[in-house]
C-alpha atoms as a PDB file:
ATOM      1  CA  UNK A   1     -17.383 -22.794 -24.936  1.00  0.00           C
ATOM      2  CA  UNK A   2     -17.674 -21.045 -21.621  1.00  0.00           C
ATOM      3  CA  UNK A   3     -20.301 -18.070 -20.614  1.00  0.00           C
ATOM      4  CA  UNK A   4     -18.801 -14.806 -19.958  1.00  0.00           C
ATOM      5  CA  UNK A   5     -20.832 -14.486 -16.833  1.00  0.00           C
ATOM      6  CA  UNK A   6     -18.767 -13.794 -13.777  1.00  0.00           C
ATOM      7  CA  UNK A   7     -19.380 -13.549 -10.128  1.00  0.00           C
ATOM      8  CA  UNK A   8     -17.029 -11.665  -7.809  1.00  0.00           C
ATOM      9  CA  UNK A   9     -16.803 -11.588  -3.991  1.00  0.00           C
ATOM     10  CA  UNK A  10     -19.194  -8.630  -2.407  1.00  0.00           C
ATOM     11  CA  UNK A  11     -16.904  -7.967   0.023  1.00  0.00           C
ATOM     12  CA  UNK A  12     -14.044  -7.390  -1.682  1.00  0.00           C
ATOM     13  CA  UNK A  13     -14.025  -3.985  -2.814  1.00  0.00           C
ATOM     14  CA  UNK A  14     -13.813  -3.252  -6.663  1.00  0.00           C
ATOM     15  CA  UNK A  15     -10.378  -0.722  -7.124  1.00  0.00           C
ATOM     16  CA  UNK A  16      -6.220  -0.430  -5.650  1.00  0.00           C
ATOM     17  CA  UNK A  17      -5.245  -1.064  -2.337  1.00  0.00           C
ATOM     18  CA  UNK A  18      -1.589  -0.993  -0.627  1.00  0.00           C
ATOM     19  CA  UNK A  19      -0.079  -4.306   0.877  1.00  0.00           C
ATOM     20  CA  UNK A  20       1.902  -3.629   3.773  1.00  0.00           C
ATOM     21  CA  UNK A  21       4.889  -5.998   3.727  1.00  0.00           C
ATOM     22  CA  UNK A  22       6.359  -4.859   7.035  1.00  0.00           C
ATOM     23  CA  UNK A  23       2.633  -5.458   8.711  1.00  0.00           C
ATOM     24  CA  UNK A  24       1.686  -8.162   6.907  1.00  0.00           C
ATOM     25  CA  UNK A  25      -1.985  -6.310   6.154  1.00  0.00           C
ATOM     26  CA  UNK A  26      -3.638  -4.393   3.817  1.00  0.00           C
ATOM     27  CA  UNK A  27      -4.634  -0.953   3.991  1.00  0.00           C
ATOM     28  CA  UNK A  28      -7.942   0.133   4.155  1.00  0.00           C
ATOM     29  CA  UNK A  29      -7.900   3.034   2.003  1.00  0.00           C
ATOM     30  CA  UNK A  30      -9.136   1.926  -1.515  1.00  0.00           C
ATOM     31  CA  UNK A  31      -8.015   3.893  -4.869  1.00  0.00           C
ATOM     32  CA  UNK A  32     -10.107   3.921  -7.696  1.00  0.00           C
ATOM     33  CA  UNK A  33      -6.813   4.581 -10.180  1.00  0.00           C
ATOM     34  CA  UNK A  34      -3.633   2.412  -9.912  1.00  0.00           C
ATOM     35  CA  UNK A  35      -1.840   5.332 -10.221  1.00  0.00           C
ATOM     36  CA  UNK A  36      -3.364   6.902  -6.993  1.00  0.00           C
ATOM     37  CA  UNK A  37      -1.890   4.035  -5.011  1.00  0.00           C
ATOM     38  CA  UNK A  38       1.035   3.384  -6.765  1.00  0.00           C
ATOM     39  CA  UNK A  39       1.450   7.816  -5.558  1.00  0.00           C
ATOM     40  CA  UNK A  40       0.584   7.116  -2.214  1.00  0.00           C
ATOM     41  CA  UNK A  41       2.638   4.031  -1.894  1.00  0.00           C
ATOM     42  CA  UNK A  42       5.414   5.938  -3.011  1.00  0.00           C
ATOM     43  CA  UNK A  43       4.578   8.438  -0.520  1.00  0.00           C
ATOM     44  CA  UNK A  44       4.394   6.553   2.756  1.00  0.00           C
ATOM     45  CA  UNK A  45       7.619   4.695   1.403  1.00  0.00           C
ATOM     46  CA  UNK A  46       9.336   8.070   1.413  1.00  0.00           C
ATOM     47  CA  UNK A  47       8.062   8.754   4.753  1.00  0.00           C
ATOM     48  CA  UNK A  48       9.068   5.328   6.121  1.00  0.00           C
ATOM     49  CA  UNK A  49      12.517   6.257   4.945  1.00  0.00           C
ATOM     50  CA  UNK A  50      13.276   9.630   6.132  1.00  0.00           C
ATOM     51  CA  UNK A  51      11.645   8.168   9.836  1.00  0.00           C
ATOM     52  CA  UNK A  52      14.370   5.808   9.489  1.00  0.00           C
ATOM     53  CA  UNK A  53      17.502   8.260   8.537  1.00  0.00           C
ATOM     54  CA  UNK A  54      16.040  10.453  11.045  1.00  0.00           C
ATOM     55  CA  UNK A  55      16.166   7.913  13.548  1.00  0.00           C
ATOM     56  CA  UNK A  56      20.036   6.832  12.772  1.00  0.00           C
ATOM     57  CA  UNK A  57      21.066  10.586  12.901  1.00  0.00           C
ATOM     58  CA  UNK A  58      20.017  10.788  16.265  1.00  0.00           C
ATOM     59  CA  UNK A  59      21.681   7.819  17.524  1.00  0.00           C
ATOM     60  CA  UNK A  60      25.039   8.671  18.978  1.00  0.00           C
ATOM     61  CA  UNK A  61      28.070   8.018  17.105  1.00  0.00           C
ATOM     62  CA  UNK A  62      30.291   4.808  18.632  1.00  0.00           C
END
């Protein structure tokens, strides 16, 4: 049978963080509730977006 003892990394902060796939990086902003992330993930994706349809409307039609 095995201990239950368990040793984790002391750098490696306890909590959520958002993976940035475009980046390749991780943010530094740490969340203490998955759904904190999982709101501001869903937030900067939303923002990502309307940057992008904001930048095609201003491109000139061909």
């Amino acid at each position: 049978m095995r201990s239950g003892a368990r040793f984790y990394c002391k750098t490696a902060p306890i909590g959520f963080n958002i993976y940035d796939n475009e980046e390749k990086l991780r943010l530094k902003t740490t969340y203490q509730a998955r759904e904190e992330a999982e709101a501001e993930g869903q937030r900067l994706n939303l923002e990502r977006f309307q940057n992008v349809l904001s930048d095609r409307e201003s491109m000139p039609a061909l």
